[in-house]
C-alpha atoms as a PDB file:
ATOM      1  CA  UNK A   1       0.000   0.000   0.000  1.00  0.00           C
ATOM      2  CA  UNK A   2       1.259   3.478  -0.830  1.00  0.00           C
ATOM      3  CA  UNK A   3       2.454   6.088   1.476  1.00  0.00           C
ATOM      4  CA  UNK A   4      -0.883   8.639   2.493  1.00  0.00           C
ATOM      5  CA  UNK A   5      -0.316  11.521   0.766  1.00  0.00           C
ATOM      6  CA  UNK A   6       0.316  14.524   3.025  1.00  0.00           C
ATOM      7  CA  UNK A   7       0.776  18.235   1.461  1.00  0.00           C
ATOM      8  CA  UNK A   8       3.464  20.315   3.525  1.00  0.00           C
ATOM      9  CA  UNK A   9       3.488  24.068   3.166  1.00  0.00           C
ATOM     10  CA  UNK A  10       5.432  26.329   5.648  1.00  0.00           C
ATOM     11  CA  UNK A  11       2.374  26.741   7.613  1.00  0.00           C
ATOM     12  CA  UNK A  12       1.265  22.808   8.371  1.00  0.00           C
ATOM     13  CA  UNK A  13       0.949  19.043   7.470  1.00  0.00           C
ATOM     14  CA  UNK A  14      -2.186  18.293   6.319  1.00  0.00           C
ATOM     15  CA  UNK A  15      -3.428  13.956   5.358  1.00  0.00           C
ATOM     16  CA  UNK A  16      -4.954  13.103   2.235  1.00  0.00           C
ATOM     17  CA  UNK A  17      -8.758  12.918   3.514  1.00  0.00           C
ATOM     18  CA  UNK A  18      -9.208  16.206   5.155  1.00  0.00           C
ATOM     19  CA  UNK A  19     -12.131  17.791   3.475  1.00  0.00           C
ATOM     20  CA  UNK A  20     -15.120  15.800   2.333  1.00  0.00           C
ATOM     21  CA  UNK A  21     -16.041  16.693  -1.377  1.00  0.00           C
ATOM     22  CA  UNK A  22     -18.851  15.527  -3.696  1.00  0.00           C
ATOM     23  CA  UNK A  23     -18.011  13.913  -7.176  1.00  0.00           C
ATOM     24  CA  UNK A  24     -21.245  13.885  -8.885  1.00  0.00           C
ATOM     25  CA  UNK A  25     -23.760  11.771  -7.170  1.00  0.00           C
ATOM     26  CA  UNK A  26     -21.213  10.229  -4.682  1.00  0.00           C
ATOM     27  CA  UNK A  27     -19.766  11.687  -1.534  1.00  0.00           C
ATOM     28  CA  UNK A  28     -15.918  11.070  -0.105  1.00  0.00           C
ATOM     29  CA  UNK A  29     -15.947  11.680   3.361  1.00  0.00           C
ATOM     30  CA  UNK A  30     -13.086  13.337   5.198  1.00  0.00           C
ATOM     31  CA  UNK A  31     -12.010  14.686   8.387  1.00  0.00           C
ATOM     32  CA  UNK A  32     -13.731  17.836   8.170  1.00  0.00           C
ATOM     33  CA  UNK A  33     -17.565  16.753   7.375  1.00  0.00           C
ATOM     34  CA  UNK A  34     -20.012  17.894   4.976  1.00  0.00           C
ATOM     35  CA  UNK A  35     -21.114  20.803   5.444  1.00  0.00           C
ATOM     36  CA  UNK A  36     -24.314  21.043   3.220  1.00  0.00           C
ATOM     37  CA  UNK A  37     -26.580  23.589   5.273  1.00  0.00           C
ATOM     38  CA  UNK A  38     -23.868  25.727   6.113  1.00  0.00           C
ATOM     39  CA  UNK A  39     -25.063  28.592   3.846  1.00  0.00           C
ATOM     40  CA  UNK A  40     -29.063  28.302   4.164  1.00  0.00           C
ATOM     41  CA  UNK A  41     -30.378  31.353   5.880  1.00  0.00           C
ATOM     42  CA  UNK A  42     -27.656  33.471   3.517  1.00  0.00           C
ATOM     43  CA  UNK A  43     -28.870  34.789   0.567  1.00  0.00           C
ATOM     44  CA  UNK A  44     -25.684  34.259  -1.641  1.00  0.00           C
ATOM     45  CA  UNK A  45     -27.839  34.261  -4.897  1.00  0.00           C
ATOM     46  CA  UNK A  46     -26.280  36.777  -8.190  1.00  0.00           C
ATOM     47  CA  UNK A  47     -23.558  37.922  -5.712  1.00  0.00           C
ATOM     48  CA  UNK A  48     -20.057  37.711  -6.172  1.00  0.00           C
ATOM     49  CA  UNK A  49     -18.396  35.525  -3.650  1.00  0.00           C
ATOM     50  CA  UNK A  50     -14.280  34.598  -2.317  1.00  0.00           C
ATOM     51  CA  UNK A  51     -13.385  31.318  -0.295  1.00  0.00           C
ATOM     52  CA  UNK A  52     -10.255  31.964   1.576  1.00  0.00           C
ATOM     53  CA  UNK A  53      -8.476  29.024   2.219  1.00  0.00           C
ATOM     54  CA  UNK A  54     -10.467  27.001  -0.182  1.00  0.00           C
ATOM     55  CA  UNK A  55      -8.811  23.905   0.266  1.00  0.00           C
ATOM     56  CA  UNK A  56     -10.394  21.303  -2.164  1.00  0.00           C
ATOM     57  CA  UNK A  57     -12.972  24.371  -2.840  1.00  0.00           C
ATOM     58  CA  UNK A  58     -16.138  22.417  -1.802  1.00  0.00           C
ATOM     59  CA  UNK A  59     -17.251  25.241  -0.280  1.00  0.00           C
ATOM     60  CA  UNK A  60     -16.858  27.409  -3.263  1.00  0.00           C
ATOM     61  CA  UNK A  61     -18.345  24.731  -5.216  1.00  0.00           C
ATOM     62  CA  UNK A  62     -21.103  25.128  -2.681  1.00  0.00           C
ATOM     63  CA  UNK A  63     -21.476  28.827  -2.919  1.00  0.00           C
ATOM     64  CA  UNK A  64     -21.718  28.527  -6.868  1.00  0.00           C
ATOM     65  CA  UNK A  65     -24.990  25.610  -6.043  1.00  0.00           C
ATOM     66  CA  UNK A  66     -26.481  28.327  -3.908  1.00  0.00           C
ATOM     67  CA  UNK A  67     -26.504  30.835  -6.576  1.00  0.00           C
ATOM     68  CA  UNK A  68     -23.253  32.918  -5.802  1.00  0.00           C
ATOM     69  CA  UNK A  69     -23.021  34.841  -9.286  1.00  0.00           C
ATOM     70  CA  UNK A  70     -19.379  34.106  -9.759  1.00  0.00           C
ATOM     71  CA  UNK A  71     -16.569  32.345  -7.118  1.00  0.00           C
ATOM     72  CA  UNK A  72     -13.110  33.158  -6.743  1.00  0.00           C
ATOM     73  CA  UNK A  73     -11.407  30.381  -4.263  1.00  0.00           C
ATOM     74  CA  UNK A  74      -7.713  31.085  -2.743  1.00  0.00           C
ATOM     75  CA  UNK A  75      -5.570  28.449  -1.102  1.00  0.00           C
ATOM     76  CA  UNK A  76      -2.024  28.464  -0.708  1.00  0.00           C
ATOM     77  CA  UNK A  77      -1.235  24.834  -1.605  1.00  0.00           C
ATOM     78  CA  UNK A  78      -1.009  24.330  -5.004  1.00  0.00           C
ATOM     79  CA  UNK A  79      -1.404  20.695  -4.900  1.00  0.00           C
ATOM     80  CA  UNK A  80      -5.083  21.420  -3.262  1.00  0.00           C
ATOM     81  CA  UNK A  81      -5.400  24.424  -6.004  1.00  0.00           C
ATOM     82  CA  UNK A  82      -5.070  22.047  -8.591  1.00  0.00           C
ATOM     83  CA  UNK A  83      -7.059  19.130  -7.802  1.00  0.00           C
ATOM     84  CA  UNK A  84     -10.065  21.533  -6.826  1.00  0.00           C
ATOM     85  CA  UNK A  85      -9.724  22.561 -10.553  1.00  0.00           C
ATOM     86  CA  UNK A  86      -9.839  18.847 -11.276  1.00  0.00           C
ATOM     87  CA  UNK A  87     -13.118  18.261  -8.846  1.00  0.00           C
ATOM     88  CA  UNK A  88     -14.946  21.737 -10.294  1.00  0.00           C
ATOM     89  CA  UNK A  89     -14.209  20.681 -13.886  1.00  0.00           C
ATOM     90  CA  UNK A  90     -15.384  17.049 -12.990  1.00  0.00           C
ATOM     91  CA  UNK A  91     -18.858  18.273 -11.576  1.00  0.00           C
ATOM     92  CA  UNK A  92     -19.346  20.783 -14.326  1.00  0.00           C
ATOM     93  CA  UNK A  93     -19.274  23.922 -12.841  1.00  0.00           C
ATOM     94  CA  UNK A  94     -18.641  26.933 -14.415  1.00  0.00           C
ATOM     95  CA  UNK A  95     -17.776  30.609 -13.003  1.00  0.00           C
ATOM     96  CA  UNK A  96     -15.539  29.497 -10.339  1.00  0.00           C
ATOM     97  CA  UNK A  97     -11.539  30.113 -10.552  1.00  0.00           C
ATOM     98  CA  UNK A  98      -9.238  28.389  -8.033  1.00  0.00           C
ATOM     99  CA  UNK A  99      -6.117  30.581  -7.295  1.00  0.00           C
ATOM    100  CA  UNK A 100      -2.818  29.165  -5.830  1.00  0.00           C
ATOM    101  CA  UNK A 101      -2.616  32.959  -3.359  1.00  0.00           C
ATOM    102  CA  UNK A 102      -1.434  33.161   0.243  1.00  0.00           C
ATOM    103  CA  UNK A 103      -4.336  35.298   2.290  1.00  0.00           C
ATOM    104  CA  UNK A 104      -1.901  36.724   5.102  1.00  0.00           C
ATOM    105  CA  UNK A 105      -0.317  38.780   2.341  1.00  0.00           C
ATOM    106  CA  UNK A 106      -1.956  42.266   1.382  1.00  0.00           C
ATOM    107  CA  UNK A 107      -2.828  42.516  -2.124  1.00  0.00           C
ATOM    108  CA  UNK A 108      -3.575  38.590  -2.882  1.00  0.00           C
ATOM    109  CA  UNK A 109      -7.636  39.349  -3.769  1.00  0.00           C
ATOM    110  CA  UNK A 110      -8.421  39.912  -7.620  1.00  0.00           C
ATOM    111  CA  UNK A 111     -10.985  42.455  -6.483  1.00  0.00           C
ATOM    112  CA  UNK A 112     -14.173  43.374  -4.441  1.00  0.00           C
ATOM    113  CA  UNK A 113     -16.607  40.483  -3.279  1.00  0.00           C
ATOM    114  CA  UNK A 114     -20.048  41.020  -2.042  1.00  0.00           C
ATOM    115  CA  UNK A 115     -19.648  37.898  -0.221  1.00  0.00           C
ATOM    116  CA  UNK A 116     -16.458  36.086   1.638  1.00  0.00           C
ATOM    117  CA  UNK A 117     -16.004  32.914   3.407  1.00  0.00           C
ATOM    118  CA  UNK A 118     -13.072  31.672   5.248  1.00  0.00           C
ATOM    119  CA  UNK A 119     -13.474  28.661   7.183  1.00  0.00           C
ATOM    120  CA  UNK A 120     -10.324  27.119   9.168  1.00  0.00           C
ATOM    121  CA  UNK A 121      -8.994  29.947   7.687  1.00  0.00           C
ATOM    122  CA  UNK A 122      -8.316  32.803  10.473  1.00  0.00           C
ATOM    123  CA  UNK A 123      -4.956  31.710  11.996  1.00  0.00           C
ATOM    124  CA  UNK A 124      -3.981  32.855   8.394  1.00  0.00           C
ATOM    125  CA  UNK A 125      -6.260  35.778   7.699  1.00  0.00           C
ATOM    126  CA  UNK A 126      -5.848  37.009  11.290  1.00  0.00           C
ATOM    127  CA  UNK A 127      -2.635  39.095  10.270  1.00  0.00           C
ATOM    128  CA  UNK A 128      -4.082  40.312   7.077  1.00  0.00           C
ATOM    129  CA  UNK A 129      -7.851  40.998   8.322  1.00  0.00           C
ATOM    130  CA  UNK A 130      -7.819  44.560   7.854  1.00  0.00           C
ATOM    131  CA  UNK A 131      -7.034  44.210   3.796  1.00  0.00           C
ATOM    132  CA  UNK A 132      -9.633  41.525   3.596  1.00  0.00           C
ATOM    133  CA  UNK A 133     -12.800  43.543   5.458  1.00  0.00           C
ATOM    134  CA  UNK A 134     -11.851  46.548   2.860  1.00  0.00           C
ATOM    135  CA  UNK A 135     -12.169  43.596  -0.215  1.00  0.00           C
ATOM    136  CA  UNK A 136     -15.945  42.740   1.113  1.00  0.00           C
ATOM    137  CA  UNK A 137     -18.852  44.629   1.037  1.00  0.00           C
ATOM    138  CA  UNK A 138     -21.377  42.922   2.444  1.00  0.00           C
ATOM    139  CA  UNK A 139     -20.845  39.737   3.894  1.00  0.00           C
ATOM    140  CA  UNK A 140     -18.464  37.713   5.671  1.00  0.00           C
ATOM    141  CA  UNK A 141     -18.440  34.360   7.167  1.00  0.00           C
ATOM    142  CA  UNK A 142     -15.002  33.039   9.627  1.00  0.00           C
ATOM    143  CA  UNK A 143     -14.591  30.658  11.519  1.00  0.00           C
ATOM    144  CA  UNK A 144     -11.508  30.265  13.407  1.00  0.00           C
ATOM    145  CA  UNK A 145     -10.046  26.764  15.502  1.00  0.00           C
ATOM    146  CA  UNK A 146      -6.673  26.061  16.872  1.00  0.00           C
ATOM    147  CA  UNK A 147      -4.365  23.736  14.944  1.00  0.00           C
ATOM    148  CA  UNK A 148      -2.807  21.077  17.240  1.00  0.00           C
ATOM    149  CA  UNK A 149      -1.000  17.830  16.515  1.00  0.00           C
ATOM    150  CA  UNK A 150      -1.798  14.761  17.018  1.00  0.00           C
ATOM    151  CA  UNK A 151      -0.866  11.167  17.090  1.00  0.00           C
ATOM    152  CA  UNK A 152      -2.885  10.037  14.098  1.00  0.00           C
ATOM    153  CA  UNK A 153      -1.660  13.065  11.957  1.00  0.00           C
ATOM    154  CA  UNK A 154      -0.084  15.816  11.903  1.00  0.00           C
ATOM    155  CA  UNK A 155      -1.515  19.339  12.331  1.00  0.00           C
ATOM    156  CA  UNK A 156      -5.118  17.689  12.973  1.00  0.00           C
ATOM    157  CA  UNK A 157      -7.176  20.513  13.403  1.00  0.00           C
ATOM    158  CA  UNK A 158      -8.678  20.292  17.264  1.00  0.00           C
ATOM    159  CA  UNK A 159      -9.791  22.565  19.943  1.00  0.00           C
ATOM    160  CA  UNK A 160     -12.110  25.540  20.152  1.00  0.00           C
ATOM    161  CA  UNK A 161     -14.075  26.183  16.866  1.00  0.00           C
ATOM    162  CA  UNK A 162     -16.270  29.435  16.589  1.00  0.00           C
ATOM    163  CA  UNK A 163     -17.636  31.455  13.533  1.00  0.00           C
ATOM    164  CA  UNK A 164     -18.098  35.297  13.253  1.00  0.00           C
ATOM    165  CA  UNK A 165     -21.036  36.289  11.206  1.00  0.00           C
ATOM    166  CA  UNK A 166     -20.891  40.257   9.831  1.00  0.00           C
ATOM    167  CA  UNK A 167     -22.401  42.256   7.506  1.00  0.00           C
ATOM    168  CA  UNK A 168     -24.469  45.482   7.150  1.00  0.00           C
ATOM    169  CA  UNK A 169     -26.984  43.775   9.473  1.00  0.00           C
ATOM    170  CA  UNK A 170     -24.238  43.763  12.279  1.00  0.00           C
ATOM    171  CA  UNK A 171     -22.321  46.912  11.518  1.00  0.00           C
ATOM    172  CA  UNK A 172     -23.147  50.367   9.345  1.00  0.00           C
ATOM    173  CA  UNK A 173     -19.223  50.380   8.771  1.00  0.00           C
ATOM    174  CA  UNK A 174     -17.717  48.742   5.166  1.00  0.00           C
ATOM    175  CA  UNK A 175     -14.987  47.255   7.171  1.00  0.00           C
ATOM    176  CA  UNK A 176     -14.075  45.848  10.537  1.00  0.00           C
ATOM    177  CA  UNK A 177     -10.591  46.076  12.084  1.00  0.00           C
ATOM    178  CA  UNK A 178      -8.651  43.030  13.509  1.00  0.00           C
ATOM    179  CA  UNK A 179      -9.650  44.021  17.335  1.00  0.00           C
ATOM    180  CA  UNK A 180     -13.045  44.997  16.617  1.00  0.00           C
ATOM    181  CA  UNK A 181     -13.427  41.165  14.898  1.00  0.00           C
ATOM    182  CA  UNK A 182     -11.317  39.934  17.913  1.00  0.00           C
ATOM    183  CA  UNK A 183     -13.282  41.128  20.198  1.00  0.00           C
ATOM    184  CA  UNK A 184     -16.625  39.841  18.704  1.00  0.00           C
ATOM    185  CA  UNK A 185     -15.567  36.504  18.751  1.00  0.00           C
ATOM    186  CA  UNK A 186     -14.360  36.709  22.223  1.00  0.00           C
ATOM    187  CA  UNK A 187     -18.214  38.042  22.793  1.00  0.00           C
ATOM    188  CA  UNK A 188     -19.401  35.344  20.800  1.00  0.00           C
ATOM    189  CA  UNK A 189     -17.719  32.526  22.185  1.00  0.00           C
ATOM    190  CA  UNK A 190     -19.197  30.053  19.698  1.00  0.00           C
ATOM    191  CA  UNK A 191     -18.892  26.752  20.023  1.00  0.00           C
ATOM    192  CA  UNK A 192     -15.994  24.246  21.818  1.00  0.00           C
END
């Protein structure tokens, strides 16, 4: 049997079944489950939409099934870039590009989104949050977790997960600062 693949990239390890993605009728499962209500109650229909840290880009692939007018998914590994072109193409689905960018660097976005999502994403967005609120207009979705390893693989995502909803519904201003989104979540205390 051959070696699991595992993708390295300065930041962490990650295995070779950590998202679960859809291939036509038939689902793969992975660490990180399907997440198929995760954008009911948003109305993401004719709006432009980002995933940061779009990993196998299920998500964006999700966004684009719940109407998002066109997708734009970053993720820093190229390995991952290229096989969610692979799984987008395979599921026919246009009007989504998957960009090899790193999202803690100012100036990685191709433009303004109405909508962005970045899930497992923050311990990477965290030092660039400031550039990224000024990229969105409307909407944005983060969730943040700690990243701790383990003895069944390396950098298995663990701990505390909690997600900060905001948009014009939670603030007047078009962008939020790193404490003020801090802060919230402190508030918020989602989840573990």
């Amino acid at each position: 049997m051959a070696d699991p693949v595992i993708s390295r990239s300065p930041h962490q390890s990650t295995g070779n079944a950590y998202q679960t993605i859809r291939l036509g009728g038939s689902v793969r499962g992975g660490f990180r489950t399907d997440r198929l209500n995760l954008l009911s109650g948003f109305d993401v229909a004719g709006r432009s939409a980002c995933d940061l840290g779009a990993n196998l880009g299920e998500i964006s692939r999700d966004l684009h099934r719940a109407g998002a007018s066109h997708v734009d998914a970053y993720e820093y590994d190229h390995f991952f870039t290229q096989l969610a072109r692979y799984l987008t193409a395979y599921n026919g689905l246009p009007d989504i590009n998957h960009l090899q960018a790193d999202v803690a660097h100012e100036g990685f976005m191709r433009g303004q989104y109405d909508v962005c999502v970045g899930l497992a994403a923050y311990s990477y967005m965290q030092k660039n949050i400031d550039y990224i609120c000024r990229q969105v207009r409307d909407l944005m979705i983060i969730e943040t977790h700690e990243v701790r390893a383990s003895a069944g693989m390396p950098g298995t995502f663990s701990g505390s997960s909690r997600t900060l909803l905001t948009g014009t519904a939670a603030s007047t201003a078009p962008s939020c600062s790193l404490a003020e989104a801090g802060e919230l979540l402190d508030r918020l205390a989602l989840g573990g």
